[in-house]
PDB file of N, CA and C in Angstrom:
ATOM      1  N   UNK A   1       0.847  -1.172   0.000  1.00  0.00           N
ATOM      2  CA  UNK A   1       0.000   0.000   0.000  1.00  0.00           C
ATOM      3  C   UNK A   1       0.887   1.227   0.000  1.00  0.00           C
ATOM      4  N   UNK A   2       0.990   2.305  -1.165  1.00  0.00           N
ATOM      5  CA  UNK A   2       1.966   3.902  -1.259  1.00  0.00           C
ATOM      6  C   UNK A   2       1.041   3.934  -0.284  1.00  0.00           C
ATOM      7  N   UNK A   3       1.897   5.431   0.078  1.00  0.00           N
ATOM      8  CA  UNK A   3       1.996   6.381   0.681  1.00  0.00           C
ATOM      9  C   UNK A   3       0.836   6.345   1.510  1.00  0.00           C
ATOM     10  N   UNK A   4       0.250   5.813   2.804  1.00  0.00           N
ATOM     11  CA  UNK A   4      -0.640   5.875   3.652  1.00  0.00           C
ATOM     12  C   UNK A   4       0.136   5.199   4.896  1.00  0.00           C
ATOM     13  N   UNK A   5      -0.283   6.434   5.939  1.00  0.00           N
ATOM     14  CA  UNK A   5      -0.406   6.168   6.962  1.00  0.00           C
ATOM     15  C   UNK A   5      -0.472   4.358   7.948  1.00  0.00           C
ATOM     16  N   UNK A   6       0.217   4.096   8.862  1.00  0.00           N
ATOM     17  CA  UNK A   6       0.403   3.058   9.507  1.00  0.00           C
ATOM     18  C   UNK A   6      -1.397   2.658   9.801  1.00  0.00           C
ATOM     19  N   UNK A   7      -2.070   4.089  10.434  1.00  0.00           N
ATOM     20  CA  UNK A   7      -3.140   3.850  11.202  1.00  0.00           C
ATOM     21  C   UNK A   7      -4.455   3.674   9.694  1.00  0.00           C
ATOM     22  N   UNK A   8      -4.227   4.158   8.743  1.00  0.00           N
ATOM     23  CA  UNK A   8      -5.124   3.869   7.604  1.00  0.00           C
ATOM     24  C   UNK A   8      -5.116   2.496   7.095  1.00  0.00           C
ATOM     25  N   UNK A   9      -3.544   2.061   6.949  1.00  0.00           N
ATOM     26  CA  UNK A   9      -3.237   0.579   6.784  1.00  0.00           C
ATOM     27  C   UNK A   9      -3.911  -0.581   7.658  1.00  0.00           C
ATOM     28  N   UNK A  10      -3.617  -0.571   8.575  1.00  0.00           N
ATOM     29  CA  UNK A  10      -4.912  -1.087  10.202  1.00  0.00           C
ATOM     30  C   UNK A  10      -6.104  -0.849   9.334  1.00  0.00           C
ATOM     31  N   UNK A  11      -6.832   0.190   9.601  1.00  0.00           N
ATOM     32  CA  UNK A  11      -8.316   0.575   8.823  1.00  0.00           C
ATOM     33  C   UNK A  11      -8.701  -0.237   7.757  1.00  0.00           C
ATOM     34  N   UNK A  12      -7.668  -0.423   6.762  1.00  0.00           N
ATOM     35  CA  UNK A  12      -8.095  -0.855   5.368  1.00  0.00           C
ATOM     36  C   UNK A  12      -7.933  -2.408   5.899  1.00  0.00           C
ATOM     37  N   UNK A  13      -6.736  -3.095   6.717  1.00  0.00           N
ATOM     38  CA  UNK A  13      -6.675  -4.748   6.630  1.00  0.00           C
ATOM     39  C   UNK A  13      -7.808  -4.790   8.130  1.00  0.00           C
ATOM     40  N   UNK A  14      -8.396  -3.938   8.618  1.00  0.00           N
ATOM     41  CA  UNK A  14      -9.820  -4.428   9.474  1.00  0.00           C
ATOM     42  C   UNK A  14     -10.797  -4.562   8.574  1.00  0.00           C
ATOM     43  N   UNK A  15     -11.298  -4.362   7.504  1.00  0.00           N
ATOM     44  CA  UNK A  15     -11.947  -4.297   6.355  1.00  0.00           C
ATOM     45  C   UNK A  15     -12.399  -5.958   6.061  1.00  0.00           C
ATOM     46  N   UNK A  16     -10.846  -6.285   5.356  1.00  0.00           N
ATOM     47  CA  UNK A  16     -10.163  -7.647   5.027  1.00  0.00           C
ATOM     48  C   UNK A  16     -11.068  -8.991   6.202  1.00  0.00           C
ATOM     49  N   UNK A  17     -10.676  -8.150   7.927  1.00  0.00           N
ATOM     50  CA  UNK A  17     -10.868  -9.101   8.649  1.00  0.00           C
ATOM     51  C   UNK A  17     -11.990  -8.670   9.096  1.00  0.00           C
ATOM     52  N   UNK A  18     -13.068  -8.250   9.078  1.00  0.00           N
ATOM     53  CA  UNK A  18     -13.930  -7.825   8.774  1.00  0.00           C
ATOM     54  C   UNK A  18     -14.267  -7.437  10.739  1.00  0.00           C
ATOM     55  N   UNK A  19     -13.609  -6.650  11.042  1.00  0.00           N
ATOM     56  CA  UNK A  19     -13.594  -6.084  12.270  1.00  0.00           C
ATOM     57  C   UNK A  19     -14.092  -4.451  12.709  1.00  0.00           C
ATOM     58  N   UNK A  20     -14.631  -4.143  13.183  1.00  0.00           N
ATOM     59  CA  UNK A  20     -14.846  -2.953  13.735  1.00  0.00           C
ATOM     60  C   UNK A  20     -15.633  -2.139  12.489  1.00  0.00           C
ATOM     61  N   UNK A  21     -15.881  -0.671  12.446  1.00  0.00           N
ATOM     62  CA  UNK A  21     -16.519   0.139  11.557  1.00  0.00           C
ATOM     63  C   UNK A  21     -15.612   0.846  10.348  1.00  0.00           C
ATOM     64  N   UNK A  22     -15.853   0.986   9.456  1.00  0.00           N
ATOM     65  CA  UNK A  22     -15.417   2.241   8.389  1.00  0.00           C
ATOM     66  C   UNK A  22     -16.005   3.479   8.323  1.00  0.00           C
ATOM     67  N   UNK A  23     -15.096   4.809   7.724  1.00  0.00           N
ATOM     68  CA  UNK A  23     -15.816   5.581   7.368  1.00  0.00           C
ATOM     69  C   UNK A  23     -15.990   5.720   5.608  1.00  0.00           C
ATOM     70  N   UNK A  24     -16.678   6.363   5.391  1.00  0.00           N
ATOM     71  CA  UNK A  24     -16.657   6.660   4.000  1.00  0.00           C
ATOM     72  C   UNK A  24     -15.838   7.142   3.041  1.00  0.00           C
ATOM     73  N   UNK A  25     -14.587   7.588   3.522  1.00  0.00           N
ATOM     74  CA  UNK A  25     -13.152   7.861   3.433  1.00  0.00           C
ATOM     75  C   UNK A  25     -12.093   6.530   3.525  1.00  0.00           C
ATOM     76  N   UNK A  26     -12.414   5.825   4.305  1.00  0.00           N
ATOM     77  CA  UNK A  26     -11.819   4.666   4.305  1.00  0.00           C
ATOM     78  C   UNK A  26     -12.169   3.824   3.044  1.00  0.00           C
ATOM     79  N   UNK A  27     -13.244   3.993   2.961  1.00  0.00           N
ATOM     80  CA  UNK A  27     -14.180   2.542   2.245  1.00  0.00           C
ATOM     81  C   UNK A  27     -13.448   3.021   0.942  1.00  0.00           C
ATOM     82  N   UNK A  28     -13.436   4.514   0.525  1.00  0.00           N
ATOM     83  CA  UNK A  28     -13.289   5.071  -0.959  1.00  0.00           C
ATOM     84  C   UNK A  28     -11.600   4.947  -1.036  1.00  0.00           C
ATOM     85  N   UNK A  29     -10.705   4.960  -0.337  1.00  0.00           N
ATOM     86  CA  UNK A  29      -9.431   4.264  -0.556  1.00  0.00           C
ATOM     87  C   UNK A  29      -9.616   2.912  -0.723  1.00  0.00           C
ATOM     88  N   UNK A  30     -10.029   2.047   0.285  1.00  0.00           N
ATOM     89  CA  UNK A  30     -10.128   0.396  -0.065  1.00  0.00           C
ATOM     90  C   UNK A  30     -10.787   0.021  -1.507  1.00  0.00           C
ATOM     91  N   UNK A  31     -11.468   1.071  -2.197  1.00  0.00           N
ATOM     92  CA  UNK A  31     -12.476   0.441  -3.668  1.00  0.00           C
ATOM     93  C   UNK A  31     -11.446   1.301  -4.499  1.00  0.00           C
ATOM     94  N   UNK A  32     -11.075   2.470  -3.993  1.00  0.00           N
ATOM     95  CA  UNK A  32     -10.829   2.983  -5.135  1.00  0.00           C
ATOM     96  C   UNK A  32     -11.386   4.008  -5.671  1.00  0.00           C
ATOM     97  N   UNK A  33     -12.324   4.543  -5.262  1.00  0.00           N
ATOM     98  CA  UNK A  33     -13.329   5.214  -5.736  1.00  0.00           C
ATOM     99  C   UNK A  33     -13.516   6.566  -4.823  1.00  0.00           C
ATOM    100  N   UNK A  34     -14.120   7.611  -5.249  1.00  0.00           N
ATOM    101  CA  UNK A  34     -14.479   8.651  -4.499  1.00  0.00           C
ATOM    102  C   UNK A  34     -15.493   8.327  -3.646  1.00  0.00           C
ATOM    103  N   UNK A  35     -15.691   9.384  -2.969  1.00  0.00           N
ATOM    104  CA  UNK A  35     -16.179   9.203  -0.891  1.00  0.00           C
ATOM    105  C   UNK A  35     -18.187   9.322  -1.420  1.00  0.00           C
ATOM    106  N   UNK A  36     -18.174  10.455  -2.685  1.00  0.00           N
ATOM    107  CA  UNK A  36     -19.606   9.981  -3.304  1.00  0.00           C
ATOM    108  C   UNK A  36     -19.714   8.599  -3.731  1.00  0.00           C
ATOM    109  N   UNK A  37     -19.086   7.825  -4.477  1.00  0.00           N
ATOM    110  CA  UNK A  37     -19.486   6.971  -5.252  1.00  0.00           C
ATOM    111  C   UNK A  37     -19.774   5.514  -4.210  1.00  0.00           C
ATOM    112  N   UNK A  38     -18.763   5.825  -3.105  1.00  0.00           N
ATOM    113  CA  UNK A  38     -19.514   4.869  -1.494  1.00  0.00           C
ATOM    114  C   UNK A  38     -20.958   5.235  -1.645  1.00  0.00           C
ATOM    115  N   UNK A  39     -21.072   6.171  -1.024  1.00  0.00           N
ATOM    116  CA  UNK A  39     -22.488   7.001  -0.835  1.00  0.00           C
ATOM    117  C   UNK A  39     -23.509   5.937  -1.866  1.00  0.00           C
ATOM    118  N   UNK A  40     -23.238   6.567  -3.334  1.00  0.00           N
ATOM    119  CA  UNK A  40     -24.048   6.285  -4.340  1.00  0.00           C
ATOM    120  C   UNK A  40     -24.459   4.941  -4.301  1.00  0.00           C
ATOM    121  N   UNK A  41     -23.237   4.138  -4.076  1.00  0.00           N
ATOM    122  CA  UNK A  41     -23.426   2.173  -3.809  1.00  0.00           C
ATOM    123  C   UNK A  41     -24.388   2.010  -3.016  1.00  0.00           C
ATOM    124  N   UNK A  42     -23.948   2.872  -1.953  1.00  0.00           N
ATOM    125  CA  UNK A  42     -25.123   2.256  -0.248  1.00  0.00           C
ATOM    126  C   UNK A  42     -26.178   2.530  -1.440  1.00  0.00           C
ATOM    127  N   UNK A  43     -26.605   3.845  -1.474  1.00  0.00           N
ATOM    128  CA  UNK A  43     -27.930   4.136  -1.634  1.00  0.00           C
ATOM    129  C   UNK A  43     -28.629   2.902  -3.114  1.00  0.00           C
ATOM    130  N   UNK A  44     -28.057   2.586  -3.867  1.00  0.00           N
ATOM    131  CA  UNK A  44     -28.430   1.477  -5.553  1.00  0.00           C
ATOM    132  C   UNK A  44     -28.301   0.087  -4.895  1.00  0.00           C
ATOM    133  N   UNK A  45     -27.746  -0.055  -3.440  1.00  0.00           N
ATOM    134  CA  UNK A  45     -27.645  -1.190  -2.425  1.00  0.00           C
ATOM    135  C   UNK A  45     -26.723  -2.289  -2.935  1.00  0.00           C
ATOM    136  N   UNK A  46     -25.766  -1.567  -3.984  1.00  0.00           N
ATOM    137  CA  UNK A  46     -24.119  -2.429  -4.341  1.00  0.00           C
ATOM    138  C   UNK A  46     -23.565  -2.677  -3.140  1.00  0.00           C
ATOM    139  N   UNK A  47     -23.875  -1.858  -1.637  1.00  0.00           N
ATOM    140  CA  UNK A  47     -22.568  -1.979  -1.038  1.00  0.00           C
ATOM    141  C   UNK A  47     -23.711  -1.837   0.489  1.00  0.00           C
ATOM    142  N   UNK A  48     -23.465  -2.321   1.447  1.00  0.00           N
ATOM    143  CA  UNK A  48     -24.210  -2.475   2.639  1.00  0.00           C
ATOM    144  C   UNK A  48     -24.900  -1.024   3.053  1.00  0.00           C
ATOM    145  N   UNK A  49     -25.713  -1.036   3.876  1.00  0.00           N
ATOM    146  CA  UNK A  49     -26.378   0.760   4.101  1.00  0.00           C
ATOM    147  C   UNK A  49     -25.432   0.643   5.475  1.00  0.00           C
ATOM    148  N   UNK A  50     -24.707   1.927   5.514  1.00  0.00           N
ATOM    149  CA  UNK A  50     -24.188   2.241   6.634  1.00  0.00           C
ATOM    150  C   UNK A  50     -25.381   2.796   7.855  1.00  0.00           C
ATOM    151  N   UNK A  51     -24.392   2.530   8.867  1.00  0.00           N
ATOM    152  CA  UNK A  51     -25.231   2.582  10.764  1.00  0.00           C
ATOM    153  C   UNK A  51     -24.977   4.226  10.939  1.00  0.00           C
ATOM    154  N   UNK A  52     -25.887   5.139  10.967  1.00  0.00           N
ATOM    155  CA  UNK A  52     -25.525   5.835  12.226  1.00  0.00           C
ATOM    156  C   UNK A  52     -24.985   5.818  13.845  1.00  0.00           C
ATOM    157  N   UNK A  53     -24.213   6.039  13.672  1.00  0.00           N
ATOM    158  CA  UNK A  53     -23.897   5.550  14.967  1.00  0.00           C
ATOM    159  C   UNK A  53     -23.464   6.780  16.598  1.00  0.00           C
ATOM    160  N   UNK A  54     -23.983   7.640  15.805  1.00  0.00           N
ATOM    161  CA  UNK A  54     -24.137   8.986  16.563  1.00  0.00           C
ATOM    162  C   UNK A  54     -24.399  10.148  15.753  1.00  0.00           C
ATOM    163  N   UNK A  55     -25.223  11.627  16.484  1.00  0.00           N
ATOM    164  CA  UNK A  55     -25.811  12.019  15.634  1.00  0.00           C
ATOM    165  C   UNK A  55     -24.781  12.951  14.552  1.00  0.00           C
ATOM    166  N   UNK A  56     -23.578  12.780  14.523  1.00  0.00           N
ATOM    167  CA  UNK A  56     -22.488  13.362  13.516  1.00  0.00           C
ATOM    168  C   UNK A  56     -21.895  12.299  12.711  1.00  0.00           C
ATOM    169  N   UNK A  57     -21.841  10.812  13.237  1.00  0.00           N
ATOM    170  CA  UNK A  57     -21.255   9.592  12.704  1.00  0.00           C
ATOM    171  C   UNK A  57     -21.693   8.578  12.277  1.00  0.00           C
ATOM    172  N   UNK A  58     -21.556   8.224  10.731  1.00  0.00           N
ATOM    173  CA  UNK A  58     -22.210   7.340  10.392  1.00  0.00           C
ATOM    174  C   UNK A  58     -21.053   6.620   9.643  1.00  0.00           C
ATOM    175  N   UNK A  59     -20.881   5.307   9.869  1.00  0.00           N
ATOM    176  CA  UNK A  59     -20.172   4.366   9.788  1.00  0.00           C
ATOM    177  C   UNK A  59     -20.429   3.008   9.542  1.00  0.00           C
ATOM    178  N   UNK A  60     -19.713   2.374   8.084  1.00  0.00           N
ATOM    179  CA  UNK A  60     -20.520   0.723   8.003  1.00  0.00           C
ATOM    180  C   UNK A  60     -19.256  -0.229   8.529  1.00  0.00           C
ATOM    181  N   UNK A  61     -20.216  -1.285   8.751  1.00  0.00           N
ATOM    182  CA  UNK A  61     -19.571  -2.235  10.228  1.00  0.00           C
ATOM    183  C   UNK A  61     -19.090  -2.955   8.605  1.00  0.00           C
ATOM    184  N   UNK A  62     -17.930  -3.335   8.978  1.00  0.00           N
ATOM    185  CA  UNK A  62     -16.762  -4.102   8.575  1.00  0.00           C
ATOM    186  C   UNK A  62     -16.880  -5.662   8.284  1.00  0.00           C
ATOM    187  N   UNK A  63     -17.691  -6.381   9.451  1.00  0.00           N
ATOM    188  CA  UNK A  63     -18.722  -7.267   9.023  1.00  0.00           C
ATOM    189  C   UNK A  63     -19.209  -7.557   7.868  1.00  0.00           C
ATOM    190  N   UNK A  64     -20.258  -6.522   7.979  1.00  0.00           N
ATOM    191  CA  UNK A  64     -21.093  -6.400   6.598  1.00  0.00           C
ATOM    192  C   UNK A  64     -20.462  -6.533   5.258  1.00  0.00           C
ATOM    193  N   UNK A  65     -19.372  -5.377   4.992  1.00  0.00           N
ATOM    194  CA  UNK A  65     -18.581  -5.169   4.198  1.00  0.00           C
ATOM    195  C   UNK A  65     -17.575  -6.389   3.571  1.00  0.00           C
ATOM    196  N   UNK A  66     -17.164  -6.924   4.508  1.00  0.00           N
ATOM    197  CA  UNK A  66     -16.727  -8.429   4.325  1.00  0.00           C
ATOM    198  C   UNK A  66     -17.429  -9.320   3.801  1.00  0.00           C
ATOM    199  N   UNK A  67     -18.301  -9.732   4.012  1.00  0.00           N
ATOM    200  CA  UNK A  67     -19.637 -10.517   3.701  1.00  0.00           C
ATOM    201  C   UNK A  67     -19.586 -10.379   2.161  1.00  0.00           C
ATOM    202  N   UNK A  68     -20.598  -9.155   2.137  1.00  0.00           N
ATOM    203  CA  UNK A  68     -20.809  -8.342   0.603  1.00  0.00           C
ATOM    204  C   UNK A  68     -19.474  -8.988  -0.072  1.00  0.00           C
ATOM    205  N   UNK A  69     -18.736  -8.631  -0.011  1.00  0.00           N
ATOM    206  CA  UNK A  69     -17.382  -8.729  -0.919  1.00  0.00           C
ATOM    207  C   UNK A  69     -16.951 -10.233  -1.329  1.00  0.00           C
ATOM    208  N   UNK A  70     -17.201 -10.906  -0.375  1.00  0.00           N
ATOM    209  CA  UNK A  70     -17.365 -12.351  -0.499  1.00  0.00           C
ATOM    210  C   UNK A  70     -18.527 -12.649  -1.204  1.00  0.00           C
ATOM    211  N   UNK A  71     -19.559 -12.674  -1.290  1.00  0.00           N
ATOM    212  CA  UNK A  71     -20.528 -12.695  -2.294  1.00  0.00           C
ATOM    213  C   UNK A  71     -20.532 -12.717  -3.343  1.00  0.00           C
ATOM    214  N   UNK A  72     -20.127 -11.036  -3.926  1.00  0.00           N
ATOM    215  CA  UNK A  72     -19.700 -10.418  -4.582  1.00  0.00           C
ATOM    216  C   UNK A  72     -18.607 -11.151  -5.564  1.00  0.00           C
ATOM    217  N   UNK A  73     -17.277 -11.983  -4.761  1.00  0.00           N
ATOM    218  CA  UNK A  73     -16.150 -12.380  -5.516  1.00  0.00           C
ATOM    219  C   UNK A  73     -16.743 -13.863  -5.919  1.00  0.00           C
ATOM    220  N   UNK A  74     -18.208 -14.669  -5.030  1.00  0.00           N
ATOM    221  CA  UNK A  74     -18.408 -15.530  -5.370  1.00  0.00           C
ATOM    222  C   UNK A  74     -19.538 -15.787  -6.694  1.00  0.00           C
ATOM    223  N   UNK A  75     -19.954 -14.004  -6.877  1.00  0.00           N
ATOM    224  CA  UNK A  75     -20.882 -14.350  -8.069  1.00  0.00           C
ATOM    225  C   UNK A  75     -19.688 -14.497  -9.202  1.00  0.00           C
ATOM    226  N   UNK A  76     -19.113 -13.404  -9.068  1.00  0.00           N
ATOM    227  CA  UNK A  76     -17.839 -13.357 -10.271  1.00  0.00           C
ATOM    228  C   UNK A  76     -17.331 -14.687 -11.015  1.00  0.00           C
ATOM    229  N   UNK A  77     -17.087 -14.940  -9.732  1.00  0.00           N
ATOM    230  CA  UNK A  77     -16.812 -16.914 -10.298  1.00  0.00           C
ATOM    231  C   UNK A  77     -17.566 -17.460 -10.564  1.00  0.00           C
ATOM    232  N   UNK A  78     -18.514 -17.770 -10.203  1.00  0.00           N
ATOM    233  CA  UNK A  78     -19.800 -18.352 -10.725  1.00  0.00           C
ATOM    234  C   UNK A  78     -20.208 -18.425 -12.113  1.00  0.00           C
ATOM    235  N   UNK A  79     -19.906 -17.056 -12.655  1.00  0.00           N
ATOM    236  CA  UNK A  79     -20.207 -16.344 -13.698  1.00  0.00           C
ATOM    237  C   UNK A  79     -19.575 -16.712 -14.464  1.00  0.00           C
ATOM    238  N   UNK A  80     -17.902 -16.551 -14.337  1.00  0.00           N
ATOM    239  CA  UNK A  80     -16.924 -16.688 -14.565  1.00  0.00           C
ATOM    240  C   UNK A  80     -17.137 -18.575 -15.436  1.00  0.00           C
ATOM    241  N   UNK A  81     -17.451 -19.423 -14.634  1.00  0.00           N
ATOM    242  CA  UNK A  81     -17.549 -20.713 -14.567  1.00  0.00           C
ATOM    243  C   UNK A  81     -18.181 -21.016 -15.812  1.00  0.00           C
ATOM    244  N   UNK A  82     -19.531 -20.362 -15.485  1.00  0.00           N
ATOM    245  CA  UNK A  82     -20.893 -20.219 -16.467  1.00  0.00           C
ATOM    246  C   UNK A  82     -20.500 -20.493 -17.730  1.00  0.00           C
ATOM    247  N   UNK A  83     -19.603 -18.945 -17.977  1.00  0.00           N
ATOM    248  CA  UNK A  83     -19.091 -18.790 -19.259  1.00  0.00           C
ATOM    249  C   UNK A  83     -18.039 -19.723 -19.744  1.00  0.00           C
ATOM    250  N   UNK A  84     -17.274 -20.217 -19.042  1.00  0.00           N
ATOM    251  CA  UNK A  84     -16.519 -21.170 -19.563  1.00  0.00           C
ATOM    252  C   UNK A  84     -16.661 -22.427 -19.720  1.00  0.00           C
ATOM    253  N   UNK A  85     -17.683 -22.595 -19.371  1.00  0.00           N
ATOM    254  CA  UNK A  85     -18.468 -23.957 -19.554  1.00  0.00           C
ATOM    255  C   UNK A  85     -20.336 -24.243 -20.144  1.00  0.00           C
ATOM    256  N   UNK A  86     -19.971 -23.078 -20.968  1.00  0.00           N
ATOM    257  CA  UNK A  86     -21.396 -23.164 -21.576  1.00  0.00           C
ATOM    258  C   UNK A  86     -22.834 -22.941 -20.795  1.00  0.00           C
ATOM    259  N   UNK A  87     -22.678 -22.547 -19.324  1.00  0.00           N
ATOM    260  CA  UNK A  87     -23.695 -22.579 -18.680  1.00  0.00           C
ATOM    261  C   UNK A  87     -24.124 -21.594 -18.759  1.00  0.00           C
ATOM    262  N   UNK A  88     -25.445 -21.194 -18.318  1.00  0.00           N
ATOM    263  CA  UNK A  88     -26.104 -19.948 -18.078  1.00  0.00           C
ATOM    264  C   UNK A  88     -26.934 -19.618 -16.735  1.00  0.00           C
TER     265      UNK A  88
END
């Protein structure tokens, strides 16, 4: 991982182990993507709906996020399979 922080590195491999919360800043380094286009996922429900978790903080549990992603890598293959073997 360039140029990030020790304590962002933690953040991003709690993700991985699907421990504790993210923010929406976090999540958009781990995808790749800008801090809207998190947003945009929750809301089209690509990506888990984040918790409020106080009335300034809203944060998705790491859990969740893990899960999803596993899913996610297991439709790919699936798919993946499909196509290479004539299935549909």
């Amino acid at each position: 991982m360039a140029n990030i922080s020790e304590i962002e590195a933690k953040a991003l491999a709690d993700i991985d182990s699907g421990h504790g919360w993210s923010t929406d800043q976090i999540l958009a380094r781990y995808y790749s993507v800008t801090r809207k286009t998190i947003w945009d996922w929750s809301k089209q429900g690509k990506l888990p709906k984040p918790k409020k978790i106080s009335p300034n903080r809203t944060r998705w549990n790491n859990a969740e996020i893990k899960a999803h992603n596993e899913r996610v890598t297991n439709l790919k293959a699936n798919e993946f399979l499909g196509e290479l073997y004539g299935e549909s």
